[in-house]
C-alpha atoms as a PDB file:
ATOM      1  CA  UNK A   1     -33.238 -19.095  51.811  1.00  0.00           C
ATOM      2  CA  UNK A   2     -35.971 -21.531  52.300  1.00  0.00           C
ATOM      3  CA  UNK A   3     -36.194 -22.652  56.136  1.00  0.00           C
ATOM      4  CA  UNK A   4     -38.927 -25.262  57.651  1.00  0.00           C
ATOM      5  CA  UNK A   5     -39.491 -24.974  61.632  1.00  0.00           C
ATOM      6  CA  UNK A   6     -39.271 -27.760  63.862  1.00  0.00           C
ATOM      7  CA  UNK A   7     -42.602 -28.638  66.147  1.00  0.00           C
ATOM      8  CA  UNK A   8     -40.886 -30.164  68.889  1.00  0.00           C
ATOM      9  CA  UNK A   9     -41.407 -30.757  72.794  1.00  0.00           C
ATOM     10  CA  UNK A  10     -38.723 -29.663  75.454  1.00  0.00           C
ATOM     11  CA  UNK A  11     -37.518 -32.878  75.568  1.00  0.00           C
ATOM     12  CA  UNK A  12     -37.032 -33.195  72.000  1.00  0.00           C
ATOM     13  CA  UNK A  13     -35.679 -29.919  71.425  1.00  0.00           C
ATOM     14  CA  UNK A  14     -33.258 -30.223  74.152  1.00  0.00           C
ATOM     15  CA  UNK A  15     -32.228 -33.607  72.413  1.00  0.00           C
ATOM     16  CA  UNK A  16     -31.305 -31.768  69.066  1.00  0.00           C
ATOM     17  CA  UNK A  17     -29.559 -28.697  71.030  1.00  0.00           C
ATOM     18  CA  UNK A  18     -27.339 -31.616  72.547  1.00  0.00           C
ATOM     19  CA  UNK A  19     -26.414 -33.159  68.867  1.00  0.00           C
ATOM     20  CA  UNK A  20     -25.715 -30.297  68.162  1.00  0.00           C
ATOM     21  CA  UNK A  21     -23.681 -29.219  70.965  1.00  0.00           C
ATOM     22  CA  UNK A  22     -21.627 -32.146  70.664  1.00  0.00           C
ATOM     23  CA  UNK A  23     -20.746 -31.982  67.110  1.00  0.00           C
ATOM     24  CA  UNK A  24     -19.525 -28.013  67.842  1.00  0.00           C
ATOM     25  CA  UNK A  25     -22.793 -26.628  65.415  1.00  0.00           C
ATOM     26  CA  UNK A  26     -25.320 -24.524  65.736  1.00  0.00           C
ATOM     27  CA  UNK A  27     -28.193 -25.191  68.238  1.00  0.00           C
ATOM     28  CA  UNK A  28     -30.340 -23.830  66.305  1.00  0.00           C
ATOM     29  CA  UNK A  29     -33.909 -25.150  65.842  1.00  0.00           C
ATOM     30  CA  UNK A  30     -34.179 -24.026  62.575  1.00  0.00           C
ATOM     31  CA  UNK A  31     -33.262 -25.517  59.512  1.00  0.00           C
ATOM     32  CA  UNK A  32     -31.563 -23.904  56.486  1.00  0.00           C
ATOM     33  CA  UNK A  33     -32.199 -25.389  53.152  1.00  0.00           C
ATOM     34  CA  UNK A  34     -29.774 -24.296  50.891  1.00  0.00           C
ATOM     35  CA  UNK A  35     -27.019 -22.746  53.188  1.00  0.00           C
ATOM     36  CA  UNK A  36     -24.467 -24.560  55.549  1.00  0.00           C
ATOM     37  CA  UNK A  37     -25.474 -23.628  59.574  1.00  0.00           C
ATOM     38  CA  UNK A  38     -22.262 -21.277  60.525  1.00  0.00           C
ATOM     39  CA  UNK A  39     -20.595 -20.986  64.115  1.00  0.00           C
ATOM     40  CA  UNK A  40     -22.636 -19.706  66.721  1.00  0.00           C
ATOM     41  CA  UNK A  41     -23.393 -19.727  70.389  1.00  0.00           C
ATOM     42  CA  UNK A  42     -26.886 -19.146  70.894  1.00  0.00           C
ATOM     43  CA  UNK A  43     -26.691 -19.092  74.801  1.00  0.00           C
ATOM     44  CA  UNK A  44     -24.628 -18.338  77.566  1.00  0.00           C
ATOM     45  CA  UNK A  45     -25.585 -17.800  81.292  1.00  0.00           C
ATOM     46  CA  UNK A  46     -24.316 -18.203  84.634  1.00  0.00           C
ATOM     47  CA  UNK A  47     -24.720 -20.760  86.476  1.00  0.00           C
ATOM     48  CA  UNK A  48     -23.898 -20.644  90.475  1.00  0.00           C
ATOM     49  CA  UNK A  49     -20.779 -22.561  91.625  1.00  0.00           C
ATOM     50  CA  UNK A  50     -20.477 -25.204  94.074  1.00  0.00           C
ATOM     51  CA  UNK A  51     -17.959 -25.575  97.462  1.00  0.00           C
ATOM     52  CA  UNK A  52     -17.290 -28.045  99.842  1.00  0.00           C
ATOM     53  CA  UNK A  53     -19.460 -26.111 102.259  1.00  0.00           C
ATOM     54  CA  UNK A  54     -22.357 -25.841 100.440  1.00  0.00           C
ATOM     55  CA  UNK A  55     -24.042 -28.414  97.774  1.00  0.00           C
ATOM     56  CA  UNK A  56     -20.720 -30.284  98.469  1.00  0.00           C
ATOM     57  CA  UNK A  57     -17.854 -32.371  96.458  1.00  0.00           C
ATOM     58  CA  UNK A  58     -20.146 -34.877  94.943  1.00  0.00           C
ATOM     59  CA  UNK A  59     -22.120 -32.144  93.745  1.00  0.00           C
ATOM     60  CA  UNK A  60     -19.557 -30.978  91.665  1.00  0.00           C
ATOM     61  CA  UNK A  61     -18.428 -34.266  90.708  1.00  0.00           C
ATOM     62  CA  UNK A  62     -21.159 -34.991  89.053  1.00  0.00           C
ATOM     63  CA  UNK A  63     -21.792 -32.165  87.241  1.00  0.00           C
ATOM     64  CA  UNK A  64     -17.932 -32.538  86.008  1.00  0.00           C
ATOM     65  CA  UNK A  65     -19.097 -36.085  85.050  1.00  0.00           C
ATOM     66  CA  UNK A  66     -21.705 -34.446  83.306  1.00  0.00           C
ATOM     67  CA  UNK A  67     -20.119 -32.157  81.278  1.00  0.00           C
ATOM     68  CA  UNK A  68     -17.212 -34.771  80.113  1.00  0.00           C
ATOM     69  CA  UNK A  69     -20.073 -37.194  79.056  1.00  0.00           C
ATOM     70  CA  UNK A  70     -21.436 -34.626  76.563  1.00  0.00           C
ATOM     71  CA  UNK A  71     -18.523 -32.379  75.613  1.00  0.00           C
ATOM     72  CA  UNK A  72     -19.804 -29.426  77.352  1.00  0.00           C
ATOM     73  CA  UNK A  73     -17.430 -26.802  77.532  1.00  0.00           C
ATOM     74  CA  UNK A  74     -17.796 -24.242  80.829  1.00  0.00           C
ATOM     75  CA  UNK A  75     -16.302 -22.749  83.863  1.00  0.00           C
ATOM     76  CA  UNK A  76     -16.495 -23.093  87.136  1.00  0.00           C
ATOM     77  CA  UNK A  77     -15.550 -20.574  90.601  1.00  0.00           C
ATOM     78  CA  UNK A  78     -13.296 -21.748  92.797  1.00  0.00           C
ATOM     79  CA  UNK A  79     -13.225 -19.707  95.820  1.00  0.00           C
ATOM     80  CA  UNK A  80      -9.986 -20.650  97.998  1.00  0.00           C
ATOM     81  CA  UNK A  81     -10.231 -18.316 100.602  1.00  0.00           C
ATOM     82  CA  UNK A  82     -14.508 -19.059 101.155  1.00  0.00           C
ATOM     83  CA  UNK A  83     -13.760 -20.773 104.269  1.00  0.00           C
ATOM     84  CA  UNK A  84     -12.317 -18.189 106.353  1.00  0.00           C
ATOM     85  CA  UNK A  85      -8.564 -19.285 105.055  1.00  0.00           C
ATOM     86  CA  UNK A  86      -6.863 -20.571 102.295  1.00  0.00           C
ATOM     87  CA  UNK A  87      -8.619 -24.071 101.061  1.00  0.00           C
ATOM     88  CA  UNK A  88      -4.499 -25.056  99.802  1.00  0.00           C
ATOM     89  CA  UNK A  89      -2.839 -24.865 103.166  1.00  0.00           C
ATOM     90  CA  UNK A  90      -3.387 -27.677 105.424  1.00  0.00           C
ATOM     91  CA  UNK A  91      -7.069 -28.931 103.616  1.00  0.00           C
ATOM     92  CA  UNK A  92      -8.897 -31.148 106.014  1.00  0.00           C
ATOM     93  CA  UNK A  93     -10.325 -34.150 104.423  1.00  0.00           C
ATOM     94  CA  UNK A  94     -13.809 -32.847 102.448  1.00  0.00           C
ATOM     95  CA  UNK A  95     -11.060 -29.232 101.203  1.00  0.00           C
ATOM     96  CA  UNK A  96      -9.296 -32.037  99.504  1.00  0.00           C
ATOM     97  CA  UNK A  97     -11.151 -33.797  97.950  1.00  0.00           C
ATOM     98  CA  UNK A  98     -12.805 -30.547  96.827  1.00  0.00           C
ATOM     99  CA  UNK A  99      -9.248 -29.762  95.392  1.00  0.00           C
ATOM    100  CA  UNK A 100      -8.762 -32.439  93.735  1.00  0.00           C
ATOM    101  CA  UNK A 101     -12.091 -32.255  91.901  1.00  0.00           C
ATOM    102  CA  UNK A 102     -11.345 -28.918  90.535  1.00  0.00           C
ATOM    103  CA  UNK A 103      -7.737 -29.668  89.268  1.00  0.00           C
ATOM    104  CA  UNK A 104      -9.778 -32.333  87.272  1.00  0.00           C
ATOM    105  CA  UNK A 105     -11.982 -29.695  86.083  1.00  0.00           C
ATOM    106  CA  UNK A 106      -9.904 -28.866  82.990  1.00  0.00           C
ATOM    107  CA  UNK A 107      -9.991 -32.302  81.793  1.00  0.00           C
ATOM    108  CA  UNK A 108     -13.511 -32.036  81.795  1.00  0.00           C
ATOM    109  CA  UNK A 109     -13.925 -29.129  79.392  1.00  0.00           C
ATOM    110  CA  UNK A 110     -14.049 -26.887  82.754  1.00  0.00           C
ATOM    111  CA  UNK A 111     -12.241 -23.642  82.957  1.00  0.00           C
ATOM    112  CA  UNK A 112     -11.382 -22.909  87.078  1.00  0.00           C
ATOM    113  CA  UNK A 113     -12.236 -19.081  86.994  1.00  0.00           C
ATOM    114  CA  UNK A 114     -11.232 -16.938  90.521  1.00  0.00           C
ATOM    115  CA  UNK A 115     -14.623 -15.550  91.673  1.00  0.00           C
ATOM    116  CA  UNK A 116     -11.166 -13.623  93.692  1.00  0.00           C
ATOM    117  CA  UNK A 117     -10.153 -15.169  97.103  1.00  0.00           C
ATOM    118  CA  UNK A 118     -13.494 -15.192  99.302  1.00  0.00           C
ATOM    119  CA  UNK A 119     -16.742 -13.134  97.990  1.00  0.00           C
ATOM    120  CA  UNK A 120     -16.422 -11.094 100.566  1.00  0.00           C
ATOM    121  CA  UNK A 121     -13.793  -9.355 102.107  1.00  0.00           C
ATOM    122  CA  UNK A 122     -10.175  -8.691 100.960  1.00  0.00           C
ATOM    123  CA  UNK A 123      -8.275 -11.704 101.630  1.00  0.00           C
ATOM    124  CA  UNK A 124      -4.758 -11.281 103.742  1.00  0.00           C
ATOM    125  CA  UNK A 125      -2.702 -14.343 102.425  1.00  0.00           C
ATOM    126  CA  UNK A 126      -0.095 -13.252 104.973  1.00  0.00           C
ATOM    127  CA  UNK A 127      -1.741 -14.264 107.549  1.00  0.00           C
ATOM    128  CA  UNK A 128      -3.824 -16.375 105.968  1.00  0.00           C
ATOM    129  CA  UNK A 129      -7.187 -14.718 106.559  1.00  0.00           C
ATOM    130  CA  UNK A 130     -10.220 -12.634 105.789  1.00  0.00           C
ATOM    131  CA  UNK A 131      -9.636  -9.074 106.663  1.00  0.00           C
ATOM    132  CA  UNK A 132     -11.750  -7.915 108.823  1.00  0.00           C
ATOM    133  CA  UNK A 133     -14.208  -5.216 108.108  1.00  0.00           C
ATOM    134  CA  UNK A 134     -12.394  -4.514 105.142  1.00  0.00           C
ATOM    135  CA  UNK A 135     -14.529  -3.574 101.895  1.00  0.00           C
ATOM    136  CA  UNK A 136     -15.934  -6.830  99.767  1.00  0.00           C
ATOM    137  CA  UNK A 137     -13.783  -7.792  96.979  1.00  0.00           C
ATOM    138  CA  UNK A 138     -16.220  -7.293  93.887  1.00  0.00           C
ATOM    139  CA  UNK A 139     -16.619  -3.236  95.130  1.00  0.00           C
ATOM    140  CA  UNK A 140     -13.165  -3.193  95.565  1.00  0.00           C
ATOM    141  CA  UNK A 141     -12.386  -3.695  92.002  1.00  0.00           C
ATOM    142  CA  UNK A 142     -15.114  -0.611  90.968  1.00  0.00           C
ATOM    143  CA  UNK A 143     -12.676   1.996  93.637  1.00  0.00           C
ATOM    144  CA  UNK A 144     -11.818   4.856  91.683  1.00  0.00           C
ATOM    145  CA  UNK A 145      -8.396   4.712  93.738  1.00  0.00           C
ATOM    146  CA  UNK A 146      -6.981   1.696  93.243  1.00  0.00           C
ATOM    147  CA  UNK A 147      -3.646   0.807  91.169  1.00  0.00           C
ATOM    148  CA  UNK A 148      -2.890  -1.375  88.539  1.00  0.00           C
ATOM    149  CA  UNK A 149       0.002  -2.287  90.710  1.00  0.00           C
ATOM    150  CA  UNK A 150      -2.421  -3.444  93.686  1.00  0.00           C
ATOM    151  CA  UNK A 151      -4.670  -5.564  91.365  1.00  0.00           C
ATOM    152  CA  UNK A 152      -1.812  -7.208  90.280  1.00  0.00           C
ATOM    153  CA  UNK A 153      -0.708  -7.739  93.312  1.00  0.00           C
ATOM    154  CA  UNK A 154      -3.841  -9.632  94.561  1.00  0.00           C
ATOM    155  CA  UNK A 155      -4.880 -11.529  91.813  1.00  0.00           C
ATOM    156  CA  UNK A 156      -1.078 -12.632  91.775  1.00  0.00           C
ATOM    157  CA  UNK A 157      -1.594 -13.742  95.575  1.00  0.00           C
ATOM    158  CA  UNK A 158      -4.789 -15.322  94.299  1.00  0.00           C
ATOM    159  CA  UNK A 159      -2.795 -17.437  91.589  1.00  0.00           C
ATOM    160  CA  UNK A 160       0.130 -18.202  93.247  1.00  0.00           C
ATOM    161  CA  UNK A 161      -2.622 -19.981  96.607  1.00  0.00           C
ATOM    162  CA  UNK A 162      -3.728 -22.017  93.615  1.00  0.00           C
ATOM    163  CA  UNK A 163      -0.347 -23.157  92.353  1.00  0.00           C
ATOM    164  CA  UNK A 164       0.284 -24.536  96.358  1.00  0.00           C
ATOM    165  CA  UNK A 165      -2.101 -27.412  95.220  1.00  0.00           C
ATOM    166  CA  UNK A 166      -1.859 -27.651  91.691  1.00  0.00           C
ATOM    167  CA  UNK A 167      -4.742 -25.553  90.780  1.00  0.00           C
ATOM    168  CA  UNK A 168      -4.413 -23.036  87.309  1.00  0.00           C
ATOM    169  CA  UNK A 169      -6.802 -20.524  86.474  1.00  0.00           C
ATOM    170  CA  UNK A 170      -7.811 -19.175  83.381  1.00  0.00           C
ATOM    171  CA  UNK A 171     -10.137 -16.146  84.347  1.00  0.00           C
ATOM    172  CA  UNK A 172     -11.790 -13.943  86.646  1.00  0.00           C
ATOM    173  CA  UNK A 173     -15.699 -13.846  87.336  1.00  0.00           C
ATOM    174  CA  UNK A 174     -16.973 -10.790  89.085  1.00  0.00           C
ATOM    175  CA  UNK A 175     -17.911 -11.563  92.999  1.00  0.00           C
ATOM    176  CA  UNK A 176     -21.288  -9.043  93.231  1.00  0.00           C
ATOM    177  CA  UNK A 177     -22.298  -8.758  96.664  1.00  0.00           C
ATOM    178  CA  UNK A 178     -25.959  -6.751  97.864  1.00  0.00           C
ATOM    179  CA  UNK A 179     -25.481  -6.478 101.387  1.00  0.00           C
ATOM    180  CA  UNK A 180     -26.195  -2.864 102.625  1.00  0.00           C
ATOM    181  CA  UNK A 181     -22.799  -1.503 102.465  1.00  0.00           C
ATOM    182  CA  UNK A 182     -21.853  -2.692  99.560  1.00  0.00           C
ATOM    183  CA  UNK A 183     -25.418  -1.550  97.375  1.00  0.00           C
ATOM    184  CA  UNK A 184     -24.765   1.826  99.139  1.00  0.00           C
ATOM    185  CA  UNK A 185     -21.574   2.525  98.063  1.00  0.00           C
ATOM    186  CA  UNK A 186     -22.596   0.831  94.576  1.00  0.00           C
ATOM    187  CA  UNK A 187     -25.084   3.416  94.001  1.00  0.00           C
ATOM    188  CA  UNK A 188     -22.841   6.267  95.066  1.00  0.00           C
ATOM    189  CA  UNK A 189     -20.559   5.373  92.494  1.00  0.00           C
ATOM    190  CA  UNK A 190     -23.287   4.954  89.818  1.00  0.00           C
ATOM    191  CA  UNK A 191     -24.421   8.380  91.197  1.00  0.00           C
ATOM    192  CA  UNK A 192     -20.885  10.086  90.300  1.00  0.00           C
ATOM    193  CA  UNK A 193     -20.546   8.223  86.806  1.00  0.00           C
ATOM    194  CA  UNK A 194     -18.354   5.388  87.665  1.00  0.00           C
ATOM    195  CA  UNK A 195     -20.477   2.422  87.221  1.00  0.00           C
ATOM    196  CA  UNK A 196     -18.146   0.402  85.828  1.00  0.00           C
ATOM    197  CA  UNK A 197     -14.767  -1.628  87.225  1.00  0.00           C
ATOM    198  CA  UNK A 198     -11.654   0.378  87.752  1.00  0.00           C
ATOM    199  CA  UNK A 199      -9.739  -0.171  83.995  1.00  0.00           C
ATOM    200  CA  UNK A 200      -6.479  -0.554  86.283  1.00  0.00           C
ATOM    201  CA  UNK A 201      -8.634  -4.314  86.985  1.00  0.00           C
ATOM    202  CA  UNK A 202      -8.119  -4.878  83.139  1.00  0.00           C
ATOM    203  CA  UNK A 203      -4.317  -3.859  82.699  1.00  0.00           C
ATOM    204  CA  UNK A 204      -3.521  -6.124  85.582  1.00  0.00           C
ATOM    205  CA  UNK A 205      -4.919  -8.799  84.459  1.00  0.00           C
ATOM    206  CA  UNK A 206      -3.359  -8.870  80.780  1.00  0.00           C
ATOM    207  CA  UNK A 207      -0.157  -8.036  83.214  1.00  0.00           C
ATOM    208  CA  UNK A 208      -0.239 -11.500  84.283  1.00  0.00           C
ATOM    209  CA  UNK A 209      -1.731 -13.199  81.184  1.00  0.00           C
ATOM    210  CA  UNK A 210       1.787 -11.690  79.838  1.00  0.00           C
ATOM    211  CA  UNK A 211       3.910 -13.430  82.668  1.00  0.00           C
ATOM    212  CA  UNK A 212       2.281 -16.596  82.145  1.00  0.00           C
ATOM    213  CA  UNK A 213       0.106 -16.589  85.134  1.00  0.00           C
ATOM    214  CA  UNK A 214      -3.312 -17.479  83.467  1.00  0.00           C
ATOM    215  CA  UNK A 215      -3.738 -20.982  81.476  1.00  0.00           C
ATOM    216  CA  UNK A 216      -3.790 -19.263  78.210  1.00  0.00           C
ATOM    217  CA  UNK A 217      -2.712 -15.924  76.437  1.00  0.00           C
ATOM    218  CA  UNK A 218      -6.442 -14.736  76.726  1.00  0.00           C
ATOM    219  CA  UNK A 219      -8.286 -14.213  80.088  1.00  0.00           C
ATOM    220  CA  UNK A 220     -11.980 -14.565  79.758  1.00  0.00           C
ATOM    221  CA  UNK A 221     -13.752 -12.631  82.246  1.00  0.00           C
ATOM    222  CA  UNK A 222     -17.534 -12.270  83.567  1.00  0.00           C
ATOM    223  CA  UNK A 223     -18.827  -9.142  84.613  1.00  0.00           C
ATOM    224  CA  UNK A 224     -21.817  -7.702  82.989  1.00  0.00           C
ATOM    225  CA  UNK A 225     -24.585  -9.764  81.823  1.00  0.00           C
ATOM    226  CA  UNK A 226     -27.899  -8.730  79.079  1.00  0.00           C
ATOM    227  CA  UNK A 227     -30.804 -11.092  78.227  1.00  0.00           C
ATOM    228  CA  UNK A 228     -31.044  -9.114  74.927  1.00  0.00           C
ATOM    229  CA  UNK A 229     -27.524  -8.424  73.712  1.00  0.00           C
ATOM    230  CA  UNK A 230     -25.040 -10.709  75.363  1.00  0.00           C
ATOM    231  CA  UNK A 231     -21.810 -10.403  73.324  1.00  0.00           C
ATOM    232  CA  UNK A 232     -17.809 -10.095  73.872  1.00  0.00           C
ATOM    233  CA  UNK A 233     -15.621  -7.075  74.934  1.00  0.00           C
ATOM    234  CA  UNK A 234     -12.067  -6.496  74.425  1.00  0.00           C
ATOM    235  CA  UNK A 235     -10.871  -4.934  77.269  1.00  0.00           C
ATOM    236  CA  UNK A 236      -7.140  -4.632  77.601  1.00  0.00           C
ATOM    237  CA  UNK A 237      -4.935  -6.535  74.235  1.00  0.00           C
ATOM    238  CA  UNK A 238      -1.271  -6.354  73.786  1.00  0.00           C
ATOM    239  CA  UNK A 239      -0.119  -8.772  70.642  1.00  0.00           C
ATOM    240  CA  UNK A 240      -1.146 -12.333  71.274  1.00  0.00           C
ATOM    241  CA  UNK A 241      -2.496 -11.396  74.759  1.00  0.00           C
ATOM    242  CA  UNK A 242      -5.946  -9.615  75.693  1.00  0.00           C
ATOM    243  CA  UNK A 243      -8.536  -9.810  78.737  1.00  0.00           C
ATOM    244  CA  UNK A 244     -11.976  -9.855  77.650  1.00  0.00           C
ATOM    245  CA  UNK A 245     -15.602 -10.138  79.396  1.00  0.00           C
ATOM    246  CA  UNK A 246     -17.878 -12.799  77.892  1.00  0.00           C
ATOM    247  CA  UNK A 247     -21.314 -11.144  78.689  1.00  0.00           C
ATOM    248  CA  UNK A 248     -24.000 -13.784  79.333  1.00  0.00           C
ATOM    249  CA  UNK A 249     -27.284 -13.476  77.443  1.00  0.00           C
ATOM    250  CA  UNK A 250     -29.118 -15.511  79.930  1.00  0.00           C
ATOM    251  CA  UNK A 251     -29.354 -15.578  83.945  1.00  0.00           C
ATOM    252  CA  UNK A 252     -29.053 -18.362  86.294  1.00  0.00           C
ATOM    253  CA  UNK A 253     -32.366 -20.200  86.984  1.00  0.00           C
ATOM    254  CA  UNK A 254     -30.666 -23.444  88.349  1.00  0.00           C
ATOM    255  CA  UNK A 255     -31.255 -22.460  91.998  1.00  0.00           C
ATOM    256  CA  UNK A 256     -28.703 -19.528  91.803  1.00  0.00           C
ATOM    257  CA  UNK A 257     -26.301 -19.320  95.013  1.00  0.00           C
ATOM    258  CA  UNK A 258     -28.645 -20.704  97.728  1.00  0.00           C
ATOM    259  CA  UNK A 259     -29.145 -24.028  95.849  1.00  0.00           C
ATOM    260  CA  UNK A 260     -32.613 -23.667  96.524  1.00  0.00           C
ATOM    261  CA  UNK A 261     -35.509 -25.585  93.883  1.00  0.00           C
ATOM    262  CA  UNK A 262     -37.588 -22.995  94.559  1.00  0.00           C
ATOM    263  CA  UNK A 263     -35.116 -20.879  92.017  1.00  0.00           C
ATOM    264  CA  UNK A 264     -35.472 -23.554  89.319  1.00  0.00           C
ATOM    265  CA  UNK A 265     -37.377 -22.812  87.014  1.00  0.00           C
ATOM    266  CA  UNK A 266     -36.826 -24.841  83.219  1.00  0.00           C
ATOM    267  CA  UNK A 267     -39.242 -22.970  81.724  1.00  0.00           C
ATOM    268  CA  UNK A 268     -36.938 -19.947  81.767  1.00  0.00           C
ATOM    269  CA  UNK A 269     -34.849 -21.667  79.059  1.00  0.00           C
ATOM    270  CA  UNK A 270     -37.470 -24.080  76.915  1.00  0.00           C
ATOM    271  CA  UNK A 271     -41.233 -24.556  77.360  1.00  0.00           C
ATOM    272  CA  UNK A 272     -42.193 -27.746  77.927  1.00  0.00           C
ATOM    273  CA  UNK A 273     -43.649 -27.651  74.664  1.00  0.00           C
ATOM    274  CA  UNK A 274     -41.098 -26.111  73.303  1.00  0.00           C
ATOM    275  CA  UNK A 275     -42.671 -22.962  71.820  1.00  0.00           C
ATOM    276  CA  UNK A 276     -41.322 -20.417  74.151  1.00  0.00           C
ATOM    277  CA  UNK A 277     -38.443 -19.735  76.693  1.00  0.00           C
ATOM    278  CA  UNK A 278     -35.080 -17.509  76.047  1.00  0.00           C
ATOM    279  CA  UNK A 279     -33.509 -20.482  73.991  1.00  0.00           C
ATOM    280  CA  UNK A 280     -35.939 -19.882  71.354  1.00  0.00           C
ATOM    281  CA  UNK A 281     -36.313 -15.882  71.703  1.00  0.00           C
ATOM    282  CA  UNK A 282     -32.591 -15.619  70.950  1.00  0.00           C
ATOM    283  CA  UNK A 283     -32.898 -18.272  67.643  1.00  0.00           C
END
């Protein structure tokens, strides 16, 4: 197969990974002479989320503008419980608006994934609250001890806070925490060979993918992530239905969680001239 390579600037580059973006290709920067381009996604990374709290709700606006303008196809946290309670029971002003942003998301090309209830602790939707001193929600899911029955059971209270205002998810992404406790009991587990999330995690969520709970028969999920060999895993599949984790092949350089500019950094993804960057190590 004879190929030719593009010399082309970030901005130009960028400009031909958006054509071809947009017309569902390849964004490749190579060009195949005698053989069609096939299907492929050549990147996939995180990106950190936005709140009412914290870059705001014309932040995300925008970026929902964004992604409509140019067909971009995502998905986006939404943390109800990030506030100390639940964002769908009686949402002041800025919550609302914040709400009614996301249930636009879909529209969009956005997927609303639960990043679960808060990032931090277990969430009591009882009484409406964080528990207190209780252990973080993304180590909770990695407990040796913990049922299918009891994920269920949360992620159902999860989904059924969004339903209050209208709100359907259609994944989970992991919530990873390093605070001291959490990177110490982290390690422990590592230590003793279980690394990984409690399989009950899996089962419960094609549970609810059966009963209709998710947006669609398949549950996308984001837990692990490799620069080198990002790919999909089946986790849990019963006929039409399966759970699955979408590993990234990139990381976040957009100004992660703090939304700080100090943690952008465009060179991560494309050279300014266009030579070098984790876009082009992947092609």
């Amino acid at each position: 197969m004879a190929t030719a390579k593009l010399n082309l600037n970030r901005q130009q580059a960028l400009g031909v990974l958006a054509a071809s973006v947009a017309s569902f290709g390849v964004p490749s920067l190579i060009l195949a002479a005698d053989k069609p381009r096939g299907r492929k996604m050549i990147l996939s990374f995180y990106c950190d989320d936005t709140s009412p709290s914290v870059a705001g709700v014309k932040a995300f606006q925008d970026f929902l503008d964004f992604c409509a303008e140019h067909n971009i196809a995502g998905e986006s946290t939404c943390l109800l419980g990030s506030s100390g309670h639940s964002l769908c029971r009686n949402s002041n002003e800025q919550e609302q608006a914040f709400l009614d942003q996301v249930k636009r998301a879909w529209k969009c090309g956005i997927d609303t994934h639960m990043e679960l209830m808060t990032h931090r602790g277990l969430f009591d939707c009882d009484a409406n609250r964080e528990t207190e001193g209780g252990v973080h929600e993304g180590l909770w899911l990695h407990e040796p001890a913990i049922a299918v029955a009891q994920c269920e059971r949360y992620f159902g209270n999860i989904i059924a806070e969004g339903q209050r205002a209208g709100i359907q998810f259609t994944g989970l992404t992991w919530p990873g925490c390093g605070c001291a406790a959490c990177t110490a009991r982290y390690a422990a587990l590592r230590a003793g060979g279980r690394g990984k999330p409690n399989p009950a995690m899996w089962q419960a969520l094609l549970n609810l993918a059966r009963q209709g709970k998710f947006r669609g028969r398949t549950v996308p999920c984001f837990f692990d992530s490799n620069e080198k060999v990002g790919a999909i895993h089946k986790k849990a599949s019963e006929g039409p239905f399966g759970v699955y984790d979408l590993m990234p092949n990139a990381m976040d350089h957009f100004g992660i969680w703090e939304n700080n500019p100090a943690r952008v950094n465009a060179d991560y993804y494309l050279s300014t001239d266009g030579k070098s960057g984790i876009i082009v190590r992947h092609l």
